[in-house]
C-alpha atoms as a PDB file:
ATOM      1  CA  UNK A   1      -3.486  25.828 -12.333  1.00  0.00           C
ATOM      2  CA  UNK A   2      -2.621  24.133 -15.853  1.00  0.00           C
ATOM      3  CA  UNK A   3      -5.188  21.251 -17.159  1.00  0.00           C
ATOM      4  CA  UNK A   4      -6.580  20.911 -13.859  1.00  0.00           C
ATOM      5  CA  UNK A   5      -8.390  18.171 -15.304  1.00  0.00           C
ATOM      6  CA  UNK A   6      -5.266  16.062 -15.484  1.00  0.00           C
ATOM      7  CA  UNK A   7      -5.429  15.610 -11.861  1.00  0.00           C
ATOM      8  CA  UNK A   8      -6.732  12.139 -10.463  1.00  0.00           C
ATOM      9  CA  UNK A   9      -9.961  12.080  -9.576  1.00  0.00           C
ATOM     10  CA  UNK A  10     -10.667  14.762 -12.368  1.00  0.00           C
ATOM     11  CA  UNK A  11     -10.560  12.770 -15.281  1.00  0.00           C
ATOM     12  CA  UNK A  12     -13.626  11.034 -17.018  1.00  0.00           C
ATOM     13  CA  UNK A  13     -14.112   7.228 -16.633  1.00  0.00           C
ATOM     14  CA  UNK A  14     -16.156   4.917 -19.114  1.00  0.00           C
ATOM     15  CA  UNK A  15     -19.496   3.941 -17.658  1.00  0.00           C
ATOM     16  CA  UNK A  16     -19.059   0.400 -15.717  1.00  0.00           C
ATOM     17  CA  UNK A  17     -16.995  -1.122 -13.395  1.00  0.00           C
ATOM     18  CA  UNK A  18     -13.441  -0.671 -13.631  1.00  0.00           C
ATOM     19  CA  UNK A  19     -12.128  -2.455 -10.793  1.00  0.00           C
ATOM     20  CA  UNK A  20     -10.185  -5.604 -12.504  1.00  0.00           C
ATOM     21  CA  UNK A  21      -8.695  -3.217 -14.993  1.00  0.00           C
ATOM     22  CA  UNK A  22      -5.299  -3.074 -12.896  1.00  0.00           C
ATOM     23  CA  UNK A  23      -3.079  -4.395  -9.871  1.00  0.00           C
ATOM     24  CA  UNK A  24      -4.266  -4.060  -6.405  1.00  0.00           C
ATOM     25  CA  UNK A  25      -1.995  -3.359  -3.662  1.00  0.00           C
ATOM     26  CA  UNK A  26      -2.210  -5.095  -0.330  1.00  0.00           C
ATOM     27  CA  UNK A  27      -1.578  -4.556   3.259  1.00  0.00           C
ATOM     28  CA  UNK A  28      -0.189  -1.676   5.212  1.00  0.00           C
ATOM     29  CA  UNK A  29       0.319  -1.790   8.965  1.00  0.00           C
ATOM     30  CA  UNK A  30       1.974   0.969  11.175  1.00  0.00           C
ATOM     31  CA  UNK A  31       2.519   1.418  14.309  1.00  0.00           C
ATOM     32  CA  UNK A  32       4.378   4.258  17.005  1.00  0.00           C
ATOM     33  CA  UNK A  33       7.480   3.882  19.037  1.00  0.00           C
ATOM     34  CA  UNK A  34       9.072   5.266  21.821  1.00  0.00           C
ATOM     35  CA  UNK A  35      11.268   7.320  18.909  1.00  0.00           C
ATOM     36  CA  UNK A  36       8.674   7.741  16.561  1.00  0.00           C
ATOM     37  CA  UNK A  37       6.462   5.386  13.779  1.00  0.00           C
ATOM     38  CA  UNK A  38       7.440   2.140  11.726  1.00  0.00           C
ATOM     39  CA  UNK A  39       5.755   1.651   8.804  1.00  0.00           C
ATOM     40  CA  UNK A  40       5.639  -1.897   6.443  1.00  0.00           C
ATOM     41  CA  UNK A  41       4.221  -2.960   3.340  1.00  0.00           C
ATOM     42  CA  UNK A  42       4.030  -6.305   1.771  1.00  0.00           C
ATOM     43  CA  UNK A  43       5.412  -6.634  -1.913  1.00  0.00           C
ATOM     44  CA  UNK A  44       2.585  -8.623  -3.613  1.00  0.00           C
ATOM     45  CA  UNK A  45       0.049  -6.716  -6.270  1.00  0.00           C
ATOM     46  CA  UNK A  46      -3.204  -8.803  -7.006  1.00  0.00           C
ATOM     47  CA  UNK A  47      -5.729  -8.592 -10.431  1.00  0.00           C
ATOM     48  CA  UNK A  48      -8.189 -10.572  -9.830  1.00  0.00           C
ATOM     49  CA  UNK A  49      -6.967 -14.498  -9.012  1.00  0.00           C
ATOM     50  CA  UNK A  50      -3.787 -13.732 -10.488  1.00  0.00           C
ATOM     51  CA  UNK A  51      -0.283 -12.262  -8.882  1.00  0.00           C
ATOM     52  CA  UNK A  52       0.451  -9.235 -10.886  1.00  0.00           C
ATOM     53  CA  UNK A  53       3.275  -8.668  -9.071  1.00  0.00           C
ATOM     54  CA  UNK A  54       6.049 -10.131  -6.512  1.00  0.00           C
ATOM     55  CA  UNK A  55       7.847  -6.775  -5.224  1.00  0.00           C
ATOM     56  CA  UNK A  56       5.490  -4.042  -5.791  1.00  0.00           C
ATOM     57  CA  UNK A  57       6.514  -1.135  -3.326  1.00  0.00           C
ATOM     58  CA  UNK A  58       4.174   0.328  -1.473  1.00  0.00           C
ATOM     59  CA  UNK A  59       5.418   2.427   1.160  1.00  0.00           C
ATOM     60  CA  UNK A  60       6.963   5.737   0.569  1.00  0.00           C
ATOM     61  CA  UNK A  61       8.482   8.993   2.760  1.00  0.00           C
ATOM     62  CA  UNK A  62       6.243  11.624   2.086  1.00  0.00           C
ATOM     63  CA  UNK A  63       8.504  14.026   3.698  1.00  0.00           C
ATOM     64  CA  UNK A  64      11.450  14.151   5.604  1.00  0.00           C
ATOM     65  CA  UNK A  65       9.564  13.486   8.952  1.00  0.00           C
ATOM     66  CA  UNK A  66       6.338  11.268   7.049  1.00  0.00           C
ATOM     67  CA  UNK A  67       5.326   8.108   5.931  1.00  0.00           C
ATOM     68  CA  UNK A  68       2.625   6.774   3.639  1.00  0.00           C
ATOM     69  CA  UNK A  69       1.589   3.353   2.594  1.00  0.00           C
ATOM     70  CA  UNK A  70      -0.987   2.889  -0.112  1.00  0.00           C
ATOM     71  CA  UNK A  71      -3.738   0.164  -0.688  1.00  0.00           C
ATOM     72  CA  UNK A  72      -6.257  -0.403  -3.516  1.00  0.00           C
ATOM     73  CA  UNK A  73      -6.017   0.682  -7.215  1.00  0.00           C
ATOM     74  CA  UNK A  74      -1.961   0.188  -7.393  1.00  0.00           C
ATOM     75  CA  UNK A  75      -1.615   2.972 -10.293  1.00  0.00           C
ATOM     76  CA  UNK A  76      -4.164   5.169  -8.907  1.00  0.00           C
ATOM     77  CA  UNK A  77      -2.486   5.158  -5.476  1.00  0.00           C
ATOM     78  CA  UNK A  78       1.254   5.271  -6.638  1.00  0.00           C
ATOM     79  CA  UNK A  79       0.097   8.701  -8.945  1.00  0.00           C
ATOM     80  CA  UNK A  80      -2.162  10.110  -5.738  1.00  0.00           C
ATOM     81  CA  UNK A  81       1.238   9.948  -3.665  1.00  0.00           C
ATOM     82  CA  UNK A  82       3.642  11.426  -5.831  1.00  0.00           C
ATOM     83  CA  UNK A  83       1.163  14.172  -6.503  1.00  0.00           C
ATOM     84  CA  UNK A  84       1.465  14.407  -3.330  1.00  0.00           C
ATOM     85  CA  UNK A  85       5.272  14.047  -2.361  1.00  0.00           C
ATOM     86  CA  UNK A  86       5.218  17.011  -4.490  1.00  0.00           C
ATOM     87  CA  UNK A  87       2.787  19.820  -3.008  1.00  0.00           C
ATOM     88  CA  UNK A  88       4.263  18.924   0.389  1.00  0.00           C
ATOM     89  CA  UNK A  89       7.490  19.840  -1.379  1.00  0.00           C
ATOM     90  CA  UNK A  90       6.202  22.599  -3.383  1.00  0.00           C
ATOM     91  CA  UNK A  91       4.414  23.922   0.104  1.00  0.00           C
ATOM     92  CA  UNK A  92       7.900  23.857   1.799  1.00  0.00           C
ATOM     93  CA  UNK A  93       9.102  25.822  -0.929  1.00  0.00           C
ATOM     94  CA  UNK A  94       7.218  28.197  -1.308  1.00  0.00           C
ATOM     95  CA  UNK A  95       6.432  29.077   2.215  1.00  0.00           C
ATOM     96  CA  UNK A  96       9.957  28.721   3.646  1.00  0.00           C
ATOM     97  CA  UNK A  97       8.702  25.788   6.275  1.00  0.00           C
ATOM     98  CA  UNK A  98       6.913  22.611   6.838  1.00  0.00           C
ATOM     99  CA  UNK A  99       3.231  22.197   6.959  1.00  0.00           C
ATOM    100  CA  UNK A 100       2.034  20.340   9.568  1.00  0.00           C
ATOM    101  CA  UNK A 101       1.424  16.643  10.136  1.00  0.00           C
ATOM    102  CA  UNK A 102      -1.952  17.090  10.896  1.00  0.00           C
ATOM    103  CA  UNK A 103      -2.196  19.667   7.682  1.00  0.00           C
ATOM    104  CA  UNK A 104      -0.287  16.971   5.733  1.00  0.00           C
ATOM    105  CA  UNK A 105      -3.137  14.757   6.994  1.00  0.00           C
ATOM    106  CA  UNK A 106      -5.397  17.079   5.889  1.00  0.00           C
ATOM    107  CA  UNK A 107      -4.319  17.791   2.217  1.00  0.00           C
ATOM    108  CA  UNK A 108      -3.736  13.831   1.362  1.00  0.00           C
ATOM    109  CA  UNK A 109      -7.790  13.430   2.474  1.00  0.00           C
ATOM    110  CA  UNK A 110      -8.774  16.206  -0.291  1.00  0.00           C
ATOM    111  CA  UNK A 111      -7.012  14.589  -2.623  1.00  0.00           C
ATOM    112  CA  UNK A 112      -8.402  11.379  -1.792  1.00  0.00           C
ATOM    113  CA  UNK A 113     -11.748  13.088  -1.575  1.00  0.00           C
ATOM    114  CA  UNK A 114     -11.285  14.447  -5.198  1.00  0.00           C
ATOM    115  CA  UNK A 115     -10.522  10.473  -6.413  1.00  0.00           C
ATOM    116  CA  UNK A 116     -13.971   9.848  -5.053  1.00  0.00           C
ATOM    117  CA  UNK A 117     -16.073   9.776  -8.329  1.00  0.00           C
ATOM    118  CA  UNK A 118     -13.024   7.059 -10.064  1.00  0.00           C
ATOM    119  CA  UNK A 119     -13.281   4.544  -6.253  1.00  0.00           C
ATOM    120  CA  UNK A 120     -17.236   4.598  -7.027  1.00  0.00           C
ATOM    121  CA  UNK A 121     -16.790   2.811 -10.145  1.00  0.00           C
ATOM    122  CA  UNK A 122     -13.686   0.406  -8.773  1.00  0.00           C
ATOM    123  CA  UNK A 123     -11.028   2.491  -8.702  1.00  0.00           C
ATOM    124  CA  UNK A 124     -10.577   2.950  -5.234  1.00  0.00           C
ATOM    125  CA  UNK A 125      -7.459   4.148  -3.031  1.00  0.00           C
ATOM    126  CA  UNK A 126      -6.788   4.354   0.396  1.00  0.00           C
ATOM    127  CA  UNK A 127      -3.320   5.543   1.950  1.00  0.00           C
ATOM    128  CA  UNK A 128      -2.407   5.145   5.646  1.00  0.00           C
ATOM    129  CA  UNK A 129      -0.095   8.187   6.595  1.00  0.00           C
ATOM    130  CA  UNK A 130       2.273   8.661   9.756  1.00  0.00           C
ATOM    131  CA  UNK A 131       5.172  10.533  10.798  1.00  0.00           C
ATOM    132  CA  UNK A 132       6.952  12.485  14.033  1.00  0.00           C
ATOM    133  CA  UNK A 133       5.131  15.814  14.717  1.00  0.00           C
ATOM    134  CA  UNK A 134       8.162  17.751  14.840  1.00  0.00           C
ATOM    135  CA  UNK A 135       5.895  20.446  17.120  1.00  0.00           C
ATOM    136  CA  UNK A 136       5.158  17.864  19.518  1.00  0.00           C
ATOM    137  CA  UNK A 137       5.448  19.141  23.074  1.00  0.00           C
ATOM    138  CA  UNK A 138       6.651  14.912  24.401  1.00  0.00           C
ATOM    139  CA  UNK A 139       9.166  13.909  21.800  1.00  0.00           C
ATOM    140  CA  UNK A 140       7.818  10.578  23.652  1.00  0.00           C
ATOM    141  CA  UNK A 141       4.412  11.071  22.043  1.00  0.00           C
ATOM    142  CA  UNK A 142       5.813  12.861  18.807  1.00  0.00           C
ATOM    143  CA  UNK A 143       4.802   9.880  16.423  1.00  0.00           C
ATOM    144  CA  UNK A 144       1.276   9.957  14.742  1.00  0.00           C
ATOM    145  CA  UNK A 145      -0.764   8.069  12.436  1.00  0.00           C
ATOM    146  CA  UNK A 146      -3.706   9.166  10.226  1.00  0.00           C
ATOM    147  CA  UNK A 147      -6.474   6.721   8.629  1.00  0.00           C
ATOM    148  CA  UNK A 148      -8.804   7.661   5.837  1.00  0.00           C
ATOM    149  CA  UNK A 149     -11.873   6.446   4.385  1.00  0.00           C
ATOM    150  CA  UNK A 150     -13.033   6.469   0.634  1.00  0.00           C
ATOM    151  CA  UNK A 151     -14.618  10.268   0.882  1.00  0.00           C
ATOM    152  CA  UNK A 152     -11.463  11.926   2.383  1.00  0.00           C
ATOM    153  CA  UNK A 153     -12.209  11.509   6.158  1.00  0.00           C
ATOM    154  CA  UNK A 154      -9.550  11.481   8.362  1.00  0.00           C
ATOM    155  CA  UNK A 155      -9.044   9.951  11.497  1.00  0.00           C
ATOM    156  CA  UNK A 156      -6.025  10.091  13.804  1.00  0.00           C
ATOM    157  CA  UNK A 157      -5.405   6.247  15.511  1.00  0.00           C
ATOM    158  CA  UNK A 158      -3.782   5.604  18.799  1.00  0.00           C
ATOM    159  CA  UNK A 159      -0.957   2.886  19.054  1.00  0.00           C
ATOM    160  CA  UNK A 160      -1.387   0.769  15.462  1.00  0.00           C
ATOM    161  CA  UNK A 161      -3.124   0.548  12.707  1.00  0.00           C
ATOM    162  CA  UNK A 162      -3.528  -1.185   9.167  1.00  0.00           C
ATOM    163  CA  UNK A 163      -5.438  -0.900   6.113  1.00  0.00           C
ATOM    164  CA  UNK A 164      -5.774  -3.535   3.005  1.00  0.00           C
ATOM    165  CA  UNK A 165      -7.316  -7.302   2.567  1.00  0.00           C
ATOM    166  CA  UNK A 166      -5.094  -8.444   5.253  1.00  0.00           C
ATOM    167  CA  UNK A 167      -5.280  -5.247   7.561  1.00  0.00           C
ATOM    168  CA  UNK A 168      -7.988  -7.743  10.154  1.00  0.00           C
ATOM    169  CA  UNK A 169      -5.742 -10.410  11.151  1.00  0.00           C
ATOM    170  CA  UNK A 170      -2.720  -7.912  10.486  1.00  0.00           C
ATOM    171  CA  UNK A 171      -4.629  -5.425  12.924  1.00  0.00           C
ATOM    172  CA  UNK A 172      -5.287  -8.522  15.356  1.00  0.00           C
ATOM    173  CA  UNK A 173      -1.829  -9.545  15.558  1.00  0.00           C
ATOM    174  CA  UNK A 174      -0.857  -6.266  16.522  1.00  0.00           C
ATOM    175  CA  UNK A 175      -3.419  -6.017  19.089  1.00  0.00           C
ATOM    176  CA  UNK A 176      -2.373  -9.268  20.674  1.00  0.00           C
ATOM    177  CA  UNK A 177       1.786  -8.074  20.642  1.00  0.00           C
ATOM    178  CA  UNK A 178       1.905  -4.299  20.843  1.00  0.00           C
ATOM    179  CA  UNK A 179       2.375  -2.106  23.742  1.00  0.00           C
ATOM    180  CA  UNK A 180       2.838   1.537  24.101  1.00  0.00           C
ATOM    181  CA  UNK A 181       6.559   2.882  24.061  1.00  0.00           C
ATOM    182  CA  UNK A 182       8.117   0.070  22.881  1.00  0.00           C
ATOM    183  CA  UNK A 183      11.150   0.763  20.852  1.00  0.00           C
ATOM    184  CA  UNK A 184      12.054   1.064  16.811  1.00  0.00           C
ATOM    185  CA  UNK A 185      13.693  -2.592  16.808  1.00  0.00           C
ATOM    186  CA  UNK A 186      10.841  -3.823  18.444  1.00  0.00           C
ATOM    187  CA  UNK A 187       8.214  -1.996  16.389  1.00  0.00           C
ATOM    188  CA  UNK A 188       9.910  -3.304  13.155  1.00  0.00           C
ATOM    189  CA  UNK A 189       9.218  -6.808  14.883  1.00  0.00           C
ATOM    190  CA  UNK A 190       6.218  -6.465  15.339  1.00  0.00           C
ATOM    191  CA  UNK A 191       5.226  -4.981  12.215  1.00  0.00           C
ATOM    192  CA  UNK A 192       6.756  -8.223  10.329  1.00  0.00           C
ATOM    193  CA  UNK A 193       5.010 -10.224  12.354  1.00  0.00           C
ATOM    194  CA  UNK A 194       1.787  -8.402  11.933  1.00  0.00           C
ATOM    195  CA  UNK A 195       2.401  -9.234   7.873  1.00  0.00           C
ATOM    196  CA  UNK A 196       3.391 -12.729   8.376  1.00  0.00           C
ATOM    197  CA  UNK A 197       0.119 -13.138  10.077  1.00  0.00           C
ATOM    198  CA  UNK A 198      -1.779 -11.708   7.674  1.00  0.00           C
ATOM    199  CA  UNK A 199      -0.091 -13.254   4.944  1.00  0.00           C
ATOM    200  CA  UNK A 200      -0.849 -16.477   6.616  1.00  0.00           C
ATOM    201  CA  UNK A 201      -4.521 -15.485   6.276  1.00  0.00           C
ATOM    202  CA  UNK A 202      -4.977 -13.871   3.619  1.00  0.00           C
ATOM    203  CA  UNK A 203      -4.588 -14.639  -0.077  1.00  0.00           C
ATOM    204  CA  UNK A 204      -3.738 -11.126  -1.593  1.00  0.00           C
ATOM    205  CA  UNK A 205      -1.130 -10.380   1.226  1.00  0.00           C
ATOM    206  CA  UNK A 206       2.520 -11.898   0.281  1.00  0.00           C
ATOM    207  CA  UNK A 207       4.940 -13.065   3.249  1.00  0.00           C
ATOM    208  CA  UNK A 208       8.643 -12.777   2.701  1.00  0.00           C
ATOM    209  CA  UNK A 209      10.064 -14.804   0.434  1.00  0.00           C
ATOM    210  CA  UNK A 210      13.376 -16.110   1.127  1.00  0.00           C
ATOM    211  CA  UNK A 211      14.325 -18.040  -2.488  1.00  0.00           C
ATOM    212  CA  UNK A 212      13.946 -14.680  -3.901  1.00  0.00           C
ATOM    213  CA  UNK A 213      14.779 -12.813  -1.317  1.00  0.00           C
ATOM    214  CA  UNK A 214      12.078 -10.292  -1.422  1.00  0.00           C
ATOM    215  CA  UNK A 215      11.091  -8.561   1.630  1.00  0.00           C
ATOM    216  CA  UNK A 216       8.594  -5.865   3.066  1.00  0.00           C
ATOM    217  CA  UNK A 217       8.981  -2.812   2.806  1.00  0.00           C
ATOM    218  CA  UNK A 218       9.666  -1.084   6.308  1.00  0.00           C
ATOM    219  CA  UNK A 219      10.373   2.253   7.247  1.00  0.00           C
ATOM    220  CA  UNK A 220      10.863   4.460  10.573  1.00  0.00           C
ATOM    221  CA  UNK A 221      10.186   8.083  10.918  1.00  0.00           C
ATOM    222  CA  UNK A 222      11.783   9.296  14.124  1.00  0.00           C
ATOM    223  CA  UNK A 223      13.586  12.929  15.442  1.00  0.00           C
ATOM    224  CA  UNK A 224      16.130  11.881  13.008  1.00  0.00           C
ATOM    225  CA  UNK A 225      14.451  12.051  10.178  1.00  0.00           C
ATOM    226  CA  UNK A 226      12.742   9.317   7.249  1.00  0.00           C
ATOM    227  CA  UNK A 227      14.683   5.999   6.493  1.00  0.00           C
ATOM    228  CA  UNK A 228      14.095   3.061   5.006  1.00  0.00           C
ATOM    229  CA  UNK A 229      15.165  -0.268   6.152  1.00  0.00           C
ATOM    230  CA  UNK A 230      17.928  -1.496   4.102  1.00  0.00           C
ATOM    231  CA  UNK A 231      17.119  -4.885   2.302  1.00  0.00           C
ATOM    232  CA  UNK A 232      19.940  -6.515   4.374  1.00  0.00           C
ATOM    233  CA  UNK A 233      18.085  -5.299   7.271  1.00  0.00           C
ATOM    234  CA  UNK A 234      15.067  -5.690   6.587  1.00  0.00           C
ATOM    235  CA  UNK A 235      15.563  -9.455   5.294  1.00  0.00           C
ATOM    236  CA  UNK A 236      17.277 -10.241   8.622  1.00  0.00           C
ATOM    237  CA  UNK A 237      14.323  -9.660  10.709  1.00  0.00           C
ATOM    238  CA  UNK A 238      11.918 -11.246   8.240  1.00  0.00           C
ATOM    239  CA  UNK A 239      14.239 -14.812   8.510  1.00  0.00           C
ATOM    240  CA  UNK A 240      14.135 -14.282  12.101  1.00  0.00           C
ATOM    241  CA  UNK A 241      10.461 -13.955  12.390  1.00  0.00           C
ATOM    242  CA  UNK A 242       9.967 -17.209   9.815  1.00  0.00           C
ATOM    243  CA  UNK A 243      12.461 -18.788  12.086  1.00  0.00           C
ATOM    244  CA  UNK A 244      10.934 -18.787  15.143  1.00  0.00           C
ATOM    245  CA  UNK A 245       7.285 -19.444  12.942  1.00  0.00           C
ATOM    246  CA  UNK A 246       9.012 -22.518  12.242  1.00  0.00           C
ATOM    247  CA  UNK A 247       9.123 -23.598  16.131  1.00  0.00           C
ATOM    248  CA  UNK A 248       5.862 -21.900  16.890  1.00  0.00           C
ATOM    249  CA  UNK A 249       3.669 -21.443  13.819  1.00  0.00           C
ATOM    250  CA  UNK A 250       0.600 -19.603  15.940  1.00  0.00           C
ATOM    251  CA  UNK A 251       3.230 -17.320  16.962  1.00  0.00           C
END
């Protein structure tokens, strides 16, 4: 390997605290379907009591059949997954076939294990992953999600999960609305919902905003393959969501 040291996690920080020193992405929820996963992101970056940004993106295909969603250290965790975008790539490559969800799983909590000594002084990242396990023997059961903490565990979660400031009342919506096997239109819902909520709550989480028309980021990983919801699309379920808010704000 060339400059190895270039590598995050590998290079040398100035003695201190670092963590105002950049944005800070938000919440991350994801859930499985009947087809596969949904993934969403909110668009707003925070530094400190300001809003560093309006339509940060924050959730990615990894693959062709995976997901991930970053929170924390915005810079740190937008390098950490196209680092990683590109060994899964490079693996594929090279070997002639995919590696595994659970050894993409695997890989993405060394590298978050190597970014250890940087989240010790601030500069924390943590990713949620998920995708369909194209091995699966239940296509029903096929989608899969993967949590982390800050030393590179990983930790596979049944039905939902979320990570970020808002990921409590974004994980409590969802345990309030989901249930297993329901489909991709209805996991989308509930996803938006899940941010709305959270957004409601919590300061650092942004809800859609219709005079700018900025939306979450949501997308499904199914038999099919990755996509992401078009902003047309995606837009159309957030106004529907704020609609019926409107009429019931508790939801």
């Amino acid at each position: 390997m060339a400059a190895p040291e270039l590598l995050p996690g590998r290079r040398p920080l100035p003695a201190g605290a670092s963590a105002e020193v950049g944005p800070h992405a938000t919440t991350i929820v994801a859930l499985t379907c009947a087809d596969g996963v949904v993934m969403a992101g909110d668009r707003r970056a925070t530094m400190g009591n300001l809003i560093a940004s309006r339509d940060i993106e924050k959730v990615f295909a990894a693959d062709a059949y995976s997901l991930v969603g970053i929170a924390g250290t915005a810079g740190v965790g937008i390098e950490l997954m196209r680092l990683f975008q590109v060994e899964l790539e490079h693996y594929e490559k090279i070997e002639g076939a995919m590696l595994s969800l659970h050894g993409k799983a695997n890989r993405l909590a060394t590298m978050i294990r190597n970014n250890l000594g940087a989240a010790l002084q601030g500069l924390a990242v943590i990713p949620l992953f998920a995708g369909f396990d194209v091995d699966a023997e239940d296509p029903g059961h096929a989608g899969r999600i993967f949590s982390f903490d800050i030393a590179g565990g990983v930790y596979e979660e049944k039905g939902f999960d979320a990570i970020g400031s808002g990921s409590l009342f974004a994980k409590s919506a969802l345990k309030k609305r989901y249930r297993a096997g329901v489909s991709l239109d209805e996991g989308v819902r509930l996803a938006m919902e899940a941010l709305y909520d959270a957004a409601d709550d919590d300061t650092a989480t942004g809800g859609p905003d219709l005079i700018r028309k900025v939306y979450p980021v949501v997308m499904t990983a199914t038999a099919e393959g990755s996509r992401r919801l078009t902003d047309e699309e995606a837009g159309e379920v957030a106004e529907a969501v704020v609609r019926d808010r409107m009429e019931n704000p508790g939801g």
